[in-house]
C-alpha atoms as a PDB file:
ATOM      1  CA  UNK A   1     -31.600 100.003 126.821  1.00  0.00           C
ATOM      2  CA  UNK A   2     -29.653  99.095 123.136  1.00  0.00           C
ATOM      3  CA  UNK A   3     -31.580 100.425 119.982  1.00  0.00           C
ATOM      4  CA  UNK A   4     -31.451  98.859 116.405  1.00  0.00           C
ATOM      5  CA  UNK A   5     -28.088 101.680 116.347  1.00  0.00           C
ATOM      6  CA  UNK A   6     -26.034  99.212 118.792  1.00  0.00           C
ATOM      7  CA  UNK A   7     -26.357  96.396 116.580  1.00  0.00           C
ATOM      8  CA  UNK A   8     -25.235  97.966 113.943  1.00  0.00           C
ATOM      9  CA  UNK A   9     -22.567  99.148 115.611  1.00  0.00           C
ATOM     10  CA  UNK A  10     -21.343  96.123 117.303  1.00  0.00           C
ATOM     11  CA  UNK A  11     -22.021  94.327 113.875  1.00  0.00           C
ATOM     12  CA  UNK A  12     -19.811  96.964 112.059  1.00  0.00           C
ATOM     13  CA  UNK A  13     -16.917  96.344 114.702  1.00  0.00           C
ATOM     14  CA  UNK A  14     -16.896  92.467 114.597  1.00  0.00           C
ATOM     15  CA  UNK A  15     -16.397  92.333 111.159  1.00  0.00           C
ATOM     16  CA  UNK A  16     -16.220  95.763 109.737  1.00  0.00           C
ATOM     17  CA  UNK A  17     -18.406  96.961 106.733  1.00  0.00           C
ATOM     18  CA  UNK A  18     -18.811  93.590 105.172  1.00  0.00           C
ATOM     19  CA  UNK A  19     -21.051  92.584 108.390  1.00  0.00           C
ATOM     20  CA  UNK A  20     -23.574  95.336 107.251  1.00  0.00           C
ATOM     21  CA  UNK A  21     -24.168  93.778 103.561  1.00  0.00           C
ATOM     22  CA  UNK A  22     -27.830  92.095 103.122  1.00  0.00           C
ATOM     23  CA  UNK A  23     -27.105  88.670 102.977  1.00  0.00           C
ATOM     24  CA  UNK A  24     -30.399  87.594 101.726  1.00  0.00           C
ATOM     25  CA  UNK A  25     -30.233  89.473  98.637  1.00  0.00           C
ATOM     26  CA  UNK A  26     -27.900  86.823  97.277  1.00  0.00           C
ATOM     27  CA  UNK A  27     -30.163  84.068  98.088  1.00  0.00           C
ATOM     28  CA  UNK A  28     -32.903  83.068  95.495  1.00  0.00           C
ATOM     29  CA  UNK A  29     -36.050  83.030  97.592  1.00  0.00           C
ATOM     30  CA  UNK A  30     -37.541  79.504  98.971  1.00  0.00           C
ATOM     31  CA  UNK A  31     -41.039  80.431  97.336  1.00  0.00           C
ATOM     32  CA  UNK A  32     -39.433  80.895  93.451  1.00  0.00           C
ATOM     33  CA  UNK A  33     -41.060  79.013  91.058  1.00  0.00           C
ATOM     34  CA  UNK A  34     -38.983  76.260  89.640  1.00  0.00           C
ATOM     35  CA  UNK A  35     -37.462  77.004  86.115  1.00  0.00           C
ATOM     36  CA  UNK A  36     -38.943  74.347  84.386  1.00  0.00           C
ATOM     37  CA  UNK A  37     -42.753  75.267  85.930  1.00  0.00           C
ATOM     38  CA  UNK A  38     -42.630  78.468  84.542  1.00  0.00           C
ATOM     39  CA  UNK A  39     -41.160  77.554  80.938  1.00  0.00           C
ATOM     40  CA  UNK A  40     -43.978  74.693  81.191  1.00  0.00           C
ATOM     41  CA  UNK A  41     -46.657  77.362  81.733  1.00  0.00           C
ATOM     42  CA  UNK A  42     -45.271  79.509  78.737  1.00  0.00           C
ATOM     43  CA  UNK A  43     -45.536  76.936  76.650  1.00  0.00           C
ATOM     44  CA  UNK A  44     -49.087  75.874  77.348  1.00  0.00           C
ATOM     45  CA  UNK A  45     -49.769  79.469  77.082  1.00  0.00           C
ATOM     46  CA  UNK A  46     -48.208  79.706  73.094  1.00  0.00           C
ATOM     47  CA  UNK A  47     -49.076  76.347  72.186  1.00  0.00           C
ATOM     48  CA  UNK A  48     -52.734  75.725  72.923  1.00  0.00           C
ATOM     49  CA  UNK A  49     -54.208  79.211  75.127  1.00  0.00           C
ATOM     50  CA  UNK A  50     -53.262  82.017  73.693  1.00  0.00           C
ATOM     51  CA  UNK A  51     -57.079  82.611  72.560  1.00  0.00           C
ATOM     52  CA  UNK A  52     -58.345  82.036  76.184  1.00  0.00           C
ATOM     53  CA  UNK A  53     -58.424  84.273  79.031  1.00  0.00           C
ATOM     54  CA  UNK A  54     -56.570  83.933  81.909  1.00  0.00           C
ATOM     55  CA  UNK A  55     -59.216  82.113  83.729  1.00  0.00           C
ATOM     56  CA  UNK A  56     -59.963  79.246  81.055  1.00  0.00           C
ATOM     57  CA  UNK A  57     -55.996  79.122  81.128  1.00  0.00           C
ATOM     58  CA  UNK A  58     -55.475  78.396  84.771  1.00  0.00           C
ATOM     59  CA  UNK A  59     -58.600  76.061  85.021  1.00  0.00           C
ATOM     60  CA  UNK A  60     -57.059  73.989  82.588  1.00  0.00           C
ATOM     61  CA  UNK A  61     -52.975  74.387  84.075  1.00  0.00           C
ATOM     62  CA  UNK A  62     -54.828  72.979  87.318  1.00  0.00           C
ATOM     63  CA  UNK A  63     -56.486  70.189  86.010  1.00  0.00           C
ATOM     64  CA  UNK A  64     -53.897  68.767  83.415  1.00  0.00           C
ATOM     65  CA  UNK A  65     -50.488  69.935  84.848  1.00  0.00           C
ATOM     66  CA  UNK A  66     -50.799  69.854  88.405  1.00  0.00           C
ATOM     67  CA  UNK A  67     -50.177  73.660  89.318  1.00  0.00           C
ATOM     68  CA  UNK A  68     -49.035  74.333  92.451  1.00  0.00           C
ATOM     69  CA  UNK A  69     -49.395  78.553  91.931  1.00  0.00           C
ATOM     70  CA  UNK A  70     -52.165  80.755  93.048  1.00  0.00           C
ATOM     71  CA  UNK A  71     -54.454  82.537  90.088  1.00  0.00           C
ATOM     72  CA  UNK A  72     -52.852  85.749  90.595  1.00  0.00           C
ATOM     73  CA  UNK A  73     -49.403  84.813  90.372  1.00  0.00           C
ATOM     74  CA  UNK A  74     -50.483  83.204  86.650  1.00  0.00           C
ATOM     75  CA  UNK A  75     -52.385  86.000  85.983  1.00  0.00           C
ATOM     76  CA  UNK A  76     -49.202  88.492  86.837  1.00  0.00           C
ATOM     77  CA  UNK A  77     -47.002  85.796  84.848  1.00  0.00           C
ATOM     78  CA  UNK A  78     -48.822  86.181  81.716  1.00  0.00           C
ATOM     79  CA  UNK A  79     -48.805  89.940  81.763  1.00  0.00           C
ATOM     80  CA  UNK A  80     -45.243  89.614  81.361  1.00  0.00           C
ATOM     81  CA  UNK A  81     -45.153  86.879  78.809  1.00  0.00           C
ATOM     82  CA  UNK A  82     -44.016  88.797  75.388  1.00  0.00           C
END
């Protein structure tokens, strides 16, 4: 029976201690929002919303800009915004 231990260990001898670095922590993730999404939502936010709440805010970024991110990742977004 091999444990999580005998992976690492056969991982460690095929290629020695660069074989145990997290490769996915140099990937950006799939789900990221695109550069030019977010500095769109900023904008909206500074130009015509800064008044509203967060809820007027994404009821209009759904209708008008075609958003493609839930209400809670706006909402955390916006908490961020300086």
């Amino acid at each position: 029976m091999r444990g999580p231990c005998a992976a690492i260990s056969t991982t460690t001898r095929k290629d020695g201690l660069v074989g145990l670095i997290d490769k996915c922590l140099a990937q950006a993730s799939h789900r990221r929002a695109p550069v030019d999404e977010v500095t769109r939502l900023d904008a909206l936010y500074r130009e015509r919303c800064e008044s509203c709440n967060v809820k007027h805010l994404y009821s209009f970024y759904c209708r008008c800009h075609r958003c493609k991110r839930s209400y809670t990742w706006v909402k955390n977004h916006l908490q961020i915004v300086p």
